[in-house]
C-alpha atoms as a PDB file:
ATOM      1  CA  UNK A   1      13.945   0.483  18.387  1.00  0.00           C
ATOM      2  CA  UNK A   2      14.410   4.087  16.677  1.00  0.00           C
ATOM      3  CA  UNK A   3      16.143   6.928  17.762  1.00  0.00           C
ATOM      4  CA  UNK A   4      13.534   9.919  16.739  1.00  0.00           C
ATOM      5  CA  UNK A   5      14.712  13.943  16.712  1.00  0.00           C
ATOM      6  CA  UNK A   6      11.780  16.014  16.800  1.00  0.00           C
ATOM      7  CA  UNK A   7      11.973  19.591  15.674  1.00  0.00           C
ATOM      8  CA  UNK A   8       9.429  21.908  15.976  1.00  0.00           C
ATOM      9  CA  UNK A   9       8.388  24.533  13.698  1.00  0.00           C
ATOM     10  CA  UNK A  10       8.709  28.831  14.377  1.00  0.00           C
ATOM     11  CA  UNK A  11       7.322  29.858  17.600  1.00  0.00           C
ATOM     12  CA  UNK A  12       6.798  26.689  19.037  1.00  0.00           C
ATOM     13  CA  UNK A  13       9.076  24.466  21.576  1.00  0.00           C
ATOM     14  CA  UNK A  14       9.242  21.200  22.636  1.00  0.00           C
ATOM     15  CA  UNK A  15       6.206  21.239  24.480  1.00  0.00           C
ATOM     16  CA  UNK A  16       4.307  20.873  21.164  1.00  0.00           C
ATOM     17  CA  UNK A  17       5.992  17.387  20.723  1.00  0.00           C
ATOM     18  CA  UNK A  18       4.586  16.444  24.411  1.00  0.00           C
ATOM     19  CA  UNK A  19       2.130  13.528  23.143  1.00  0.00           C
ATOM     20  CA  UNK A  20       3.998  12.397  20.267  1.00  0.00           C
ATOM     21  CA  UNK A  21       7.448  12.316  22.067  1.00  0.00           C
ATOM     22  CA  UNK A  22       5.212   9.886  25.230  1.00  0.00           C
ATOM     23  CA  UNK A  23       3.666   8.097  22.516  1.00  0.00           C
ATOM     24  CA  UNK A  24       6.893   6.668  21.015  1.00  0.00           C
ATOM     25  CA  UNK A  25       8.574   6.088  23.853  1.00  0.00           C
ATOM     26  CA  UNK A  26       5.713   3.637  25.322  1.00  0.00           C
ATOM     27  CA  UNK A  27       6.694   2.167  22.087  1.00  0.00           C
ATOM     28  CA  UNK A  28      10.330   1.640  23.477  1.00  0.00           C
ATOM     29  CA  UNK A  29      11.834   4.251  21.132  1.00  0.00           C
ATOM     30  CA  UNK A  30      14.436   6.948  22.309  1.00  0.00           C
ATOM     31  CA  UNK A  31      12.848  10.340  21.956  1.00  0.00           C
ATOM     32  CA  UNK A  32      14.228  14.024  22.245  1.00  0.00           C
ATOM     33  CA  UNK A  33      12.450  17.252  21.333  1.00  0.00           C
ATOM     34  CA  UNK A  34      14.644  19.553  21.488  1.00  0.00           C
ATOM     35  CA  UNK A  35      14.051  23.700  21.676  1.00  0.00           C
ATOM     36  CA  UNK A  36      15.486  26.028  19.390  1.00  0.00           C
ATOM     37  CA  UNK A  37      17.215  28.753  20.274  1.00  0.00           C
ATOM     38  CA  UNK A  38      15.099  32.262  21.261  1.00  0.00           C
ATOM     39  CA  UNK A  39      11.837  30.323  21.044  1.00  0.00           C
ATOM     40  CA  UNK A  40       9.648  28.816  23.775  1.00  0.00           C
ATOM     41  CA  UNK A  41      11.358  28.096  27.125  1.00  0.00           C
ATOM     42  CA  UNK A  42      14.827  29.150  25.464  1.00  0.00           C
ATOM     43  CA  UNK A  43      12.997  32.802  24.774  1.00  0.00           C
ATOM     44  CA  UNK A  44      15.452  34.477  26.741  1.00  0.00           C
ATOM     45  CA  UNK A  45      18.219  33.677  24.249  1.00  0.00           C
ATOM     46  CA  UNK A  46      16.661  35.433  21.489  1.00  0.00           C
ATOM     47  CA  UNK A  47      19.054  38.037  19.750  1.00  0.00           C
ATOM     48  CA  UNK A  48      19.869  39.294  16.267  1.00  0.00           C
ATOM     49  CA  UNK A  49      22.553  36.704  15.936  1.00  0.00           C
ATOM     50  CA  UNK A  50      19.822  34.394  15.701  1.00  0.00           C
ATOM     51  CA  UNK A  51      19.020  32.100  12.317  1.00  0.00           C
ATOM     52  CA  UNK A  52      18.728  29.043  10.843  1.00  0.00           C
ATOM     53  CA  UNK A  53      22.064  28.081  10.804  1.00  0.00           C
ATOM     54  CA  UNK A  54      21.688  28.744  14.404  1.00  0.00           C
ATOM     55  CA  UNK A  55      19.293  26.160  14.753  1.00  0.00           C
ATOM     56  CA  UNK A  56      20.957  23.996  12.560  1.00  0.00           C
ATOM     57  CA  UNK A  57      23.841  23.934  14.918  1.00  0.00           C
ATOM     58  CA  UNK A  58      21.305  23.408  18.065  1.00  0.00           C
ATOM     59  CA  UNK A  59      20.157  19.963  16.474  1.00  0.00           C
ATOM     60  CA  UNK A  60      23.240  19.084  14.994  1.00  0.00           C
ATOM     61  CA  UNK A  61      25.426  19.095  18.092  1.00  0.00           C
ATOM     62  CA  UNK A  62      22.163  17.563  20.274  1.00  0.00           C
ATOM     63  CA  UNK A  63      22.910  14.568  17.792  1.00  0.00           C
ATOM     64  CA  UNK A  64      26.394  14.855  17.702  1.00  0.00           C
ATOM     65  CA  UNK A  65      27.011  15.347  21.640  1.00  0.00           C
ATOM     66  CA  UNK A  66      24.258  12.767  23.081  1.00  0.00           C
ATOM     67  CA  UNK A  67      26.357  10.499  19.924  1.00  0.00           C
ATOM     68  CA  UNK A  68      23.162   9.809  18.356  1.00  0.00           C
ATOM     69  CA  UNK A  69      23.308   7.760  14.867  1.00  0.00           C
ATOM     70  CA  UNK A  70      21.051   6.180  12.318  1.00  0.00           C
ATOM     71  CA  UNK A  71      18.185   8.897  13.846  1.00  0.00           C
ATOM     72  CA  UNK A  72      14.861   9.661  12.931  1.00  0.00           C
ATOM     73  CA  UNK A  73      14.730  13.547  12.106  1.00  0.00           C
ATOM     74  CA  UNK A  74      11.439  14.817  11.714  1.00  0.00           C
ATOM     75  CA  UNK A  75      11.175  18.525  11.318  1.00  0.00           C
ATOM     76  CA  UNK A  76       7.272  20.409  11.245  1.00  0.00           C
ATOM     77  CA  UNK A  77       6.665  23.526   9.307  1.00  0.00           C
ATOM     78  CA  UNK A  78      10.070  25.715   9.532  1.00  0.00           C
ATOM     79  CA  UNK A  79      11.614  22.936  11.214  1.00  0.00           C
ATOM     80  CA  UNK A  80      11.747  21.089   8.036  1.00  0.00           C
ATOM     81  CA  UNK A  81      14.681  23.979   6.580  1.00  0.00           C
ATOM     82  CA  UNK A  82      16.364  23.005  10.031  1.00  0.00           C
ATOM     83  CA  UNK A  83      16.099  19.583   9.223  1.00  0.00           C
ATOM     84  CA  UNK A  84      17.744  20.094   5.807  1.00  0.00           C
ATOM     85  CA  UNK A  85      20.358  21.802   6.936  1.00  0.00           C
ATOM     86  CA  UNK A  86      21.262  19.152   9.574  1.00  0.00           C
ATOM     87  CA  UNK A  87      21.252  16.204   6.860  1.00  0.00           C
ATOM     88  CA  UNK A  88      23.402  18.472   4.896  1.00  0.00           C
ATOM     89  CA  UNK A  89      25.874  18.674   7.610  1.00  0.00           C
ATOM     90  CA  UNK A  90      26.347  15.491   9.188  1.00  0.00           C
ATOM     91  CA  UNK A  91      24.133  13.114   6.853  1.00  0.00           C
ATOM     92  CA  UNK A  92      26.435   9.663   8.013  1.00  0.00           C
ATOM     93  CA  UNK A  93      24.245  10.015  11.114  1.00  0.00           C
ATOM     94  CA  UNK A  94      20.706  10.461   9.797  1.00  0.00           C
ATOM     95  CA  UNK A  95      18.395   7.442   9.007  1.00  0.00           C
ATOM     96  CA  UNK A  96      15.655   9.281   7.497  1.00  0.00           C
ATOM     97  CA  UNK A  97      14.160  12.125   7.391  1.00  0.00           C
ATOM     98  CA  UNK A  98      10.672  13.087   7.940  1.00  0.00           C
ATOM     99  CA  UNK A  99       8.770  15.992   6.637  1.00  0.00           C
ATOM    100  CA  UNK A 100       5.602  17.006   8.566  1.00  0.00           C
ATOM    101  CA  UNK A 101       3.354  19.781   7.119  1.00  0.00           C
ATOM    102  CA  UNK A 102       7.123  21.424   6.507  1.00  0.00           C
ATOM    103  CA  UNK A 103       9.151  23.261   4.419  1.00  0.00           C
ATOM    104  CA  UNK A 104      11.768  21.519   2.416  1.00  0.00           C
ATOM    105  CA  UNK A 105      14.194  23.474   1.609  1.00  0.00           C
ATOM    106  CA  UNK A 106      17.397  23.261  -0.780  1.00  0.00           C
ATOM    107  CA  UNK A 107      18.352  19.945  -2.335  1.00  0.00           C
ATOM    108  CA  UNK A 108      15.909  17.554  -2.301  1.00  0.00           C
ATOM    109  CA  UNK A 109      16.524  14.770  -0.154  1.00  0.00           C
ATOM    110  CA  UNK A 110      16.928  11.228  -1.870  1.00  0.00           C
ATOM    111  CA  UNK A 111      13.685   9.827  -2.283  1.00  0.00           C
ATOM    112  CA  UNK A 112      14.436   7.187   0.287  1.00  0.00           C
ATOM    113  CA  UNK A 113      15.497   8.866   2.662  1.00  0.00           C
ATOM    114  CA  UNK A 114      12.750  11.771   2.857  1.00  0.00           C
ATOM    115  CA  UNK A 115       9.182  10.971   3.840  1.00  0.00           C
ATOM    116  CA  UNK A 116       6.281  13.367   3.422  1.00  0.00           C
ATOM    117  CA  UNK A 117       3.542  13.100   6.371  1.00  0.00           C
END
């Protein structure tokens, strides 16, 4: 089975992921939505300080701490600059990356490795 990381887009959390995230894991697959910081249920975080790189770091050490690998990282909307980033940083433990109604942003990903839904 996959391991999928599912990042939302601005001004969501992980609730929006709710049927998705059940849907795969009935399907056996390991699942985690994670919040970015100052948005949703983590709203009392938000500051200044606050920006993508940010949010980079809040999915890259999710990944790096639960010692995910070969993992699924879909991003929606701004989630997909997020998503970028992430690949950028620790790409030996992505698998592929998916790109939902999102931003791409940077260096396009190799072509096998990105996949536009």
């Amino acid at each position: 089975m996959s391991t999928y990381v599912l990042v939302h887009g601005a001004w969501h959390g992980s609730w929006c992921w709710k049927r998705v995230r059940k849907a795969l894991q009935a399907r056996g697959h390991e699942v985690f939505t994670p919040t970015l910081t100052g948005v949703g249920e983590r709203s009392h975080l938000l500051s200044r300080d606050i920006n993508l790189d940010t949010h980079i770091d809040d999915i890259g050490n999710l990944i790096q701490w639960e010692e995910l690998s070969d993992v699924v990282l879909c991003g929606h909307s701004y989630g997909g600059c997020v998503i970028s980033g992430v690949a950028d940083r620790i790409p030996d433990r992505i698998g592929a990356l998916v790109y939902l109604d999102a931003f791409v942003s940077g260096e396009r990903p190799e072509p096998a490795r990105c996949s536009a839904a």
